[in-house]
PDB file of N, CA and C in Angstrom:
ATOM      1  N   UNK A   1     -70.215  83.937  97.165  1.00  0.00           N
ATOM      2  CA  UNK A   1     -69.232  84.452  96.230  1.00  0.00           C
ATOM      3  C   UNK A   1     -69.089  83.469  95.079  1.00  0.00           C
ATOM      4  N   UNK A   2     -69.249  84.457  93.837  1.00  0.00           N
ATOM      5  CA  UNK A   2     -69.048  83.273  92.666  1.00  0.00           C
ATOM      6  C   UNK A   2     -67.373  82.861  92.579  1.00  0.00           C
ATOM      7  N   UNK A   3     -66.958  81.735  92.401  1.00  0.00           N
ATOM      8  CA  UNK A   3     -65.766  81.134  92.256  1.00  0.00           C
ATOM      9  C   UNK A   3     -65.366  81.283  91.221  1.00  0.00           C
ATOM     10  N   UNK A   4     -65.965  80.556  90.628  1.00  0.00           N
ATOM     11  CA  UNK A   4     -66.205  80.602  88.900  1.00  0.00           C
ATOM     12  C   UNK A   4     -65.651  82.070  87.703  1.00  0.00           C
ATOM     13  N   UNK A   5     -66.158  83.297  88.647  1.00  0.00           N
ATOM     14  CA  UNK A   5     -66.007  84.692  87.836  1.00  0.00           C
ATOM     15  C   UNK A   5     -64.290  84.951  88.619  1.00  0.00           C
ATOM     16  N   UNK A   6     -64.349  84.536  89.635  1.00  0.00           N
ATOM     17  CA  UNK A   6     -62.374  84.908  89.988  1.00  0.00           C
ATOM     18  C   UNK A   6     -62.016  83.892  89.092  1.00  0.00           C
ATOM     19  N   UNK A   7     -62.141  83.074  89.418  1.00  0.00           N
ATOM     20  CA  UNK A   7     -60.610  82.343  88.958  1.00  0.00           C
ATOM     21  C   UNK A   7     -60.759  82.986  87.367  1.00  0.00           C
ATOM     22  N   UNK A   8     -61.718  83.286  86.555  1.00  0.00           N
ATOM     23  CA  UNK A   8     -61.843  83.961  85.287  1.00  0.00           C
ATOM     24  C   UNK A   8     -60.914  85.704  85.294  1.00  0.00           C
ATOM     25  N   UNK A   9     -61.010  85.858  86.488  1.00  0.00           N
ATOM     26  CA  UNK A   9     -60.844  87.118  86.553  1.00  0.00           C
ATOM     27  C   UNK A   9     -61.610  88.310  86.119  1.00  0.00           C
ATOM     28  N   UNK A  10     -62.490  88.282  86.159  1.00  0.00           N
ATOM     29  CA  UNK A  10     -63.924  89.055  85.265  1.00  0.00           C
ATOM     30  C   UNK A  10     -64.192  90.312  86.210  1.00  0.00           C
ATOM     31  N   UNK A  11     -63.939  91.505  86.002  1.00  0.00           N
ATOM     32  CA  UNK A  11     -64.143  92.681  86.734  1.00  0.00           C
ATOM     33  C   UNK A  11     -65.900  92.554  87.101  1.00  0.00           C
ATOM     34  N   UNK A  12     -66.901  92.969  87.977  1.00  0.00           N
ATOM     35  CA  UNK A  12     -68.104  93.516  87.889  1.00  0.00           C
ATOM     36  C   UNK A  12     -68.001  94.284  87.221  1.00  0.00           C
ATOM     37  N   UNK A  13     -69.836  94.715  87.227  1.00  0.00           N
ATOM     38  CA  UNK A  13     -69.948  96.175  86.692  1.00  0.00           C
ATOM     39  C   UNK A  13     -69.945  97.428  87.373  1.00  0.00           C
ATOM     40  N   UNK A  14     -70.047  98.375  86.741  1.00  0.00           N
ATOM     41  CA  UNK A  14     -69.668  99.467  87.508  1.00  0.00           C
ATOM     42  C   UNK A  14     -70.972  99.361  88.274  1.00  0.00           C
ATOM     43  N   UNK A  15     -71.796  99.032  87.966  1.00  0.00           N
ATOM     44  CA  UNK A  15     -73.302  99.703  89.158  1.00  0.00           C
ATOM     45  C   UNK A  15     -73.030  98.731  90.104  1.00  0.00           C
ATOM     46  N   UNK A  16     -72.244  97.095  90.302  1.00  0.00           N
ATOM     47  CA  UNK A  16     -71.806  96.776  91.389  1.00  0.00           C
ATOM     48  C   UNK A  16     -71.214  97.572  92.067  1.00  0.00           C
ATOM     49  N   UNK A  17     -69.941  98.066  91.628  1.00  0.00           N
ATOM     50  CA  UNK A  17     -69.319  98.936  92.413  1.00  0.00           C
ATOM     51  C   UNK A  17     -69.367 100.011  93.083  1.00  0.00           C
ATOM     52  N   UNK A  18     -70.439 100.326  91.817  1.00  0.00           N
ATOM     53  CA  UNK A  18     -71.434 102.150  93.046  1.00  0.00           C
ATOM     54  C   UNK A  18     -71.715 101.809  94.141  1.00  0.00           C
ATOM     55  N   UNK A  19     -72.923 100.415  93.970  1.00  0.00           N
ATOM     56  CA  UNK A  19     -73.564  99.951  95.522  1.00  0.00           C
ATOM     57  C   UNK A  19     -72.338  99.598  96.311  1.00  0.00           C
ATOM     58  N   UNK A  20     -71.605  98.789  96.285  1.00  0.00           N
ATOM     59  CA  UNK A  20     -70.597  98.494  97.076  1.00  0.00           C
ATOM     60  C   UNK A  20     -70.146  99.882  97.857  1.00  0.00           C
ATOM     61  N   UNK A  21     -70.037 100.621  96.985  1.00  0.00           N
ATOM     62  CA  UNK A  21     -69.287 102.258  97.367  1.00  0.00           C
ATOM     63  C   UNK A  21     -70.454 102.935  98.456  1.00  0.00           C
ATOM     64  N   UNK A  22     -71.661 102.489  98.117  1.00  0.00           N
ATOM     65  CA  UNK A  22     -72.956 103.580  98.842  1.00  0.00           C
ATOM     66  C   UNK A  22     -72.962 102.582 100.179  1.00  0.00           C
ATOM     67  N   UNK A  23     -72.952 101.429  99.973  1.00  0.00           N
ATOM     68  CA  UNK A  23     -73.176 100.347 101.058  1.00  0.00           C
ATOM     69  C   UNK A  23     -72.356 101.171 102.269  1.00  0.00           C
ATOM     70  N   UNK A  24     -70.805 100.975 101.887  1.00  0.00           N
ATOM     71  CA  UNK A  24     -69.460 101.337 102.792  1.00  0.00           C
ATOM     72  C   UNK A  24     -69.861 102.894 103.120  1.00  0.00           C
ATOM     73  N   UNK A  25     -69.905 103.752 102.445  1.00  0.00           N
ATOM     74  CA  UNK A  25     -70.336 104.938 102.989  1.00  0.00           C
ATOM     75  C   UNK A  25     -70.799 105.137 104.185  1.00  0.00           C
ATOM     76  N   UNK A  26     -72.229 104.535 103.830  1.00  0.00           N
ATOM     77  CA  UNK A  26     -73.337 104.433 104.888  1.00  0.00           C
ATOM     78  C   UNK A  26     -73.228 103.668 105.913  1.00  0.00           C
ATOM     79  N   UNK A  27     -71.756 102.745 105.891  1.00  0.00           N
ATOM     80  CA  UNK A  27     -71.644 101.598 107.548  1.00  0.00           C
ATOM     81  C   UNK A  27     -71.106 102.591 108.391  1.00  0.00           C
ATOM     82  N   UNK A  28     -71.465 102.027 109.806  1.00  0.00           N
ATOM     83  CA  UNK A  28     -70.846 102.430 111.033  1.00  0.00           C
ATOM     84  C   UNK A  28     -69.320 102.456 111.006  1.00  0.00           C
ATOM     85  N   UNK A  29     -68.695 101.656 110.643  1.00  0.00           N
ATOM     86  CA  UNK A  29     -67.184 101.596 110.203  1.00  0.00           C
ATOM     87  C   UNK A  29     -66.805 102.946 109.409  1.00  0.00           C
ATOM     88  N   UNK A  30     -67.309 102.897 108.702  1.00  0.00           N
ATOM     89  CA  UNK A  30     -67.173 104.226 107.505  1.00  0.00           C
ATOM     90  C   UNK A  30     -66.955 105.310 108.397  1.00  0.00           C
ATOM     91  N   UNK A  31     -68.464 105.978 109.448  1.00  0.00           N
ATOM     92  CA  UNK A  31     -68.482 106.880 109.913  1.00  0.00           C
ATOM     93  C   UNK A  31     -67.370 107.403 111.100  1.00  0.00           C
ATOM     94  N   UNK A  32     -66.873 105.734 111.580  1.00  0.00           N
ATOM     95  CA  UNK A  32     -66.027 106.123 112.956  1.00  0.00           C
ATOM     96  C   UNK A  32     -64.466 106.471 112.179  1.00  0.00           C
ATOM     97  N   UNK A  33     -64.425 106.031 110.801  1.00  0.00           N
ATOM     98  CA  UNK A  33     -63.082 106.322 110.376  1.00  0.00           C
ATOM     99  C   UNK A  33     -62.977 107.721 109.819  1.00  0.00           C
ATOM    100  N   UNK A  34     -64.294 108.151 109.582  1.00  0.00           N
ATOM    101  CA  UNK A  34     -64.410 109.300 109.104  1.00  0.00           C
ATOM    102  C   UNK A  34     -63.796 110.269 110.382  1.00  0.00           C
ATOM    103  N   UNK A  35     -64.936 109.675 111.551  1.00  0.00           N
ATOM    104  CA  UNK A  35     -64.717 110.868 113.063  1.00  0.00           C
ATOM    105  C   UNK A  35     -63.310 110.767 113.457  1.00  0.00           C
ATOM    106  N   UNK A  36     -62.309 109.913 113.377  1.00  0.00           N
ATOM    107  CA  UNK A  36     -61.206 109.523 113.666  1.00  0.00           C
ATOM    108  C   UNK A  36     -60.249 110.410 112.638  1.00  0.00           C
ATOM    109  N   UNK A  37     -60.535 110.854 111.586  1.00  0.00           N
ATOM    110  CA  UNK A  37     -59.565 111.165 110.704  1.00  0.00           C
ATOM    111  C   UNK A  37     -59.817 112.205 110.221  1.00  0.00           C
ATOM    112  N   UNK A  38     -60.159 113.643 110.596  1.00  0.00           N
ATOM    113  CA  UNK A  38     -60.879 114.506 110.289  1.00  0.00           C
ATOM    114  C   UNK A  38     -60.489 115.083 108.936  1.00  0.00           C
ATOM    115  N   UNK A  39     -59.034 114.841 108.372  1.00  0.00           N
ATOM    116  CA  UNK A  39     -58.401 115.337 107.251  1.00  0.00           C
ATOM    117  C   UNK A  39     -59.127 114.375 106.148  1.00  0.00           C
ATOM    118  N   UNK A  40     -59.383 113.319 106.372  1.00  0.00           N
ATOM    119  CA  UNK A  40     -59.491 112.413 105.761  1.00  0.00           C
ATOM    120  C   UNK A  40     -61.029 113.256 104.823  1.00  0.00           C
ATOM    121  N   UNK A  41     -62.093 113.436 105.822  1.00  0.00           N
ATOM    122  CA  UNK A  41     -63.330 114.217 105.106  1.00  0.00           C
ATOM    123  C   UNK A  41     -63.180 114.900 104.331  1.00  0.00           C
ATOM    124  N   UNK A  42     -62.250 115.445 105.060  1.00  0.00           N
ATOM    125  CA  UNK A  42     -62.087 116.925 103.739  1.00  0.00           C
ATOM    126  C   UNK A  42     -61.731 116.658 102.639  1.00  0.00           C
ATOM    127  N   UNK A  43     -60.417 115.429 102.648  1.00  0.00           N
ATOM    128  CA  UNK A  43     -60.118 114.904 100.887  1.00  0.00           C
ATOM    129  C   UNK A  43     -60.971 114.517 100.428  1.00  0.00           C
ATOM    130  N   UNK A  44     -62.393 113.880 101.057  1.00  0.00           N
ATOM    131  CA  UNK A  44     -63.501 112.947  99.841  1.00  0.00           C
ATOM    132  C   UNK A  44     -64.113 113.954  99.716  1.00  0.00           C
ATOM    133  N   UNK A  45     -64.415 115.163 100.529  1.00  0.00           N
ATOM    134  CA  UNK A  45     -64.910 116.615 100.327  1.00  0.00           C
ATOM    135  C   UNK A  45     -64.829 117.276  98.627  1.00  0.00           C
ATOM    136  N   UNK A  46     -63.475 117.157  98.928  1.00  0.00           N
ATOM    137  CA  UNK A  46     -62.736 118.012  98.041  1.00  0.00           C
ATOM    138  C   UNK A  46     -62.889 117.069  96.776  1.00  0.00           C
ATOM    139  N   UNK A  47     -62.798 116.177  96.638  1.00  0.00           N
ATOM    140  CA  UNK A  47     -62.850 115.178  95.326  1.00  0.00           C
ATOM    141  C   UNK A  47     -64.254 114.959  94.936  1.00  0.00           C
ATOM    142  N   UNK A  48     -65.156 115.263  95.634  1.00  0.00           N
ATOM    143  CA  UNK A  48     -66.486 114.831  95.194  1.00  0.00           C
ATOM    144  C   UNK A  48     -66.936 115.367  94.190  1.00  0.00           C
ATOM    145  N   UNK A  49     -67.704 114.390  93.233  1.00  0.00           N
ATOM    146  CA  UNK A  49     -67.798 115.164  91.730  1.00  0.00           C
ATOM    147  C   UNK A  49     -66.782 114.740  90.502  1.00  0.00           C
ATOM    148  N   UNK A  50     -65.410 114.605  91.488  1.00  0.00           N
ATOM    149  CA  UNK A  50     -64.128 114.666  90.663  1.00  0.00           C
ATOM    150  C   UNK A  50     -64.471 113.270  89.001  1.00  0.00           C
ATOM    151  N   UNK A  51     -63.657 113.211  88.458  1.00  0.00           N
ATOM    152  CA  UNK A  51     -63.933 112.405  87.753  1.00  0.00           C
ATOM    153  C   UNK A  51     -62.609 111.650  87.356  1.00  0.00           C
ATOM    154  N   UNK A  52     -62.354 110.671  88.767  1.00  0.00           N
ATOM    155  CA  UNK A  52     -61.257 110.332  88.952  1.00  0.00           C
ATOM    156  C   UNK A  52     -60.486 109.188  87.723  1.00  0.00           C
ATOM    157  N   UNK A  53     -61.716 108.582  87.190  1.00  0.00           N
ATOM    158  CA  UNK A  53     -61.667 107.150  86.380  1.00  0.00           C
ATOM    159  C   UNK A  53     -62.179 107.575  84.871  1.00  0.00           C
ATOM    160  N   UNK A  54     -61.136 107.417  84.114  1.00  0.00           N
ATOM    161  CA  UNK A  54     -61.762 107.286  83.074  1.00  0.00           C
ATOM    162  C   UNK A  54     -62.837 106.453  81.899  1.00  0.00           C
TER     163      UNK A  54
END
């Protein structure tokens, strides 16, 4: 972890954040919270596409 870019406070870029986003998707963690929360699917269901961020 760079030190240097926090204490700056320097956001990444967004294509960090995609991967970060595809990484978590795709973990085992992801999937058991998914099977655990069945409502939960349906909201990222329903939002997918959305264009939450301007």
């Amino acid at each position: 972890m760079d030190f240097q870019r926090i204490n700056n406070l320097e956001m990444e870029t967004e294509d960090h954040y995609r991967k970060k986003a595809n990484f978590y998707r795709t973990s085992p963690e992801y999937g058991k919270m998914i099977s655990l929360y069945p409502i939960l699917e349906t909201s990222i269901k329903d939002c997918k596409g959305e264009s939450l961020v301007a």
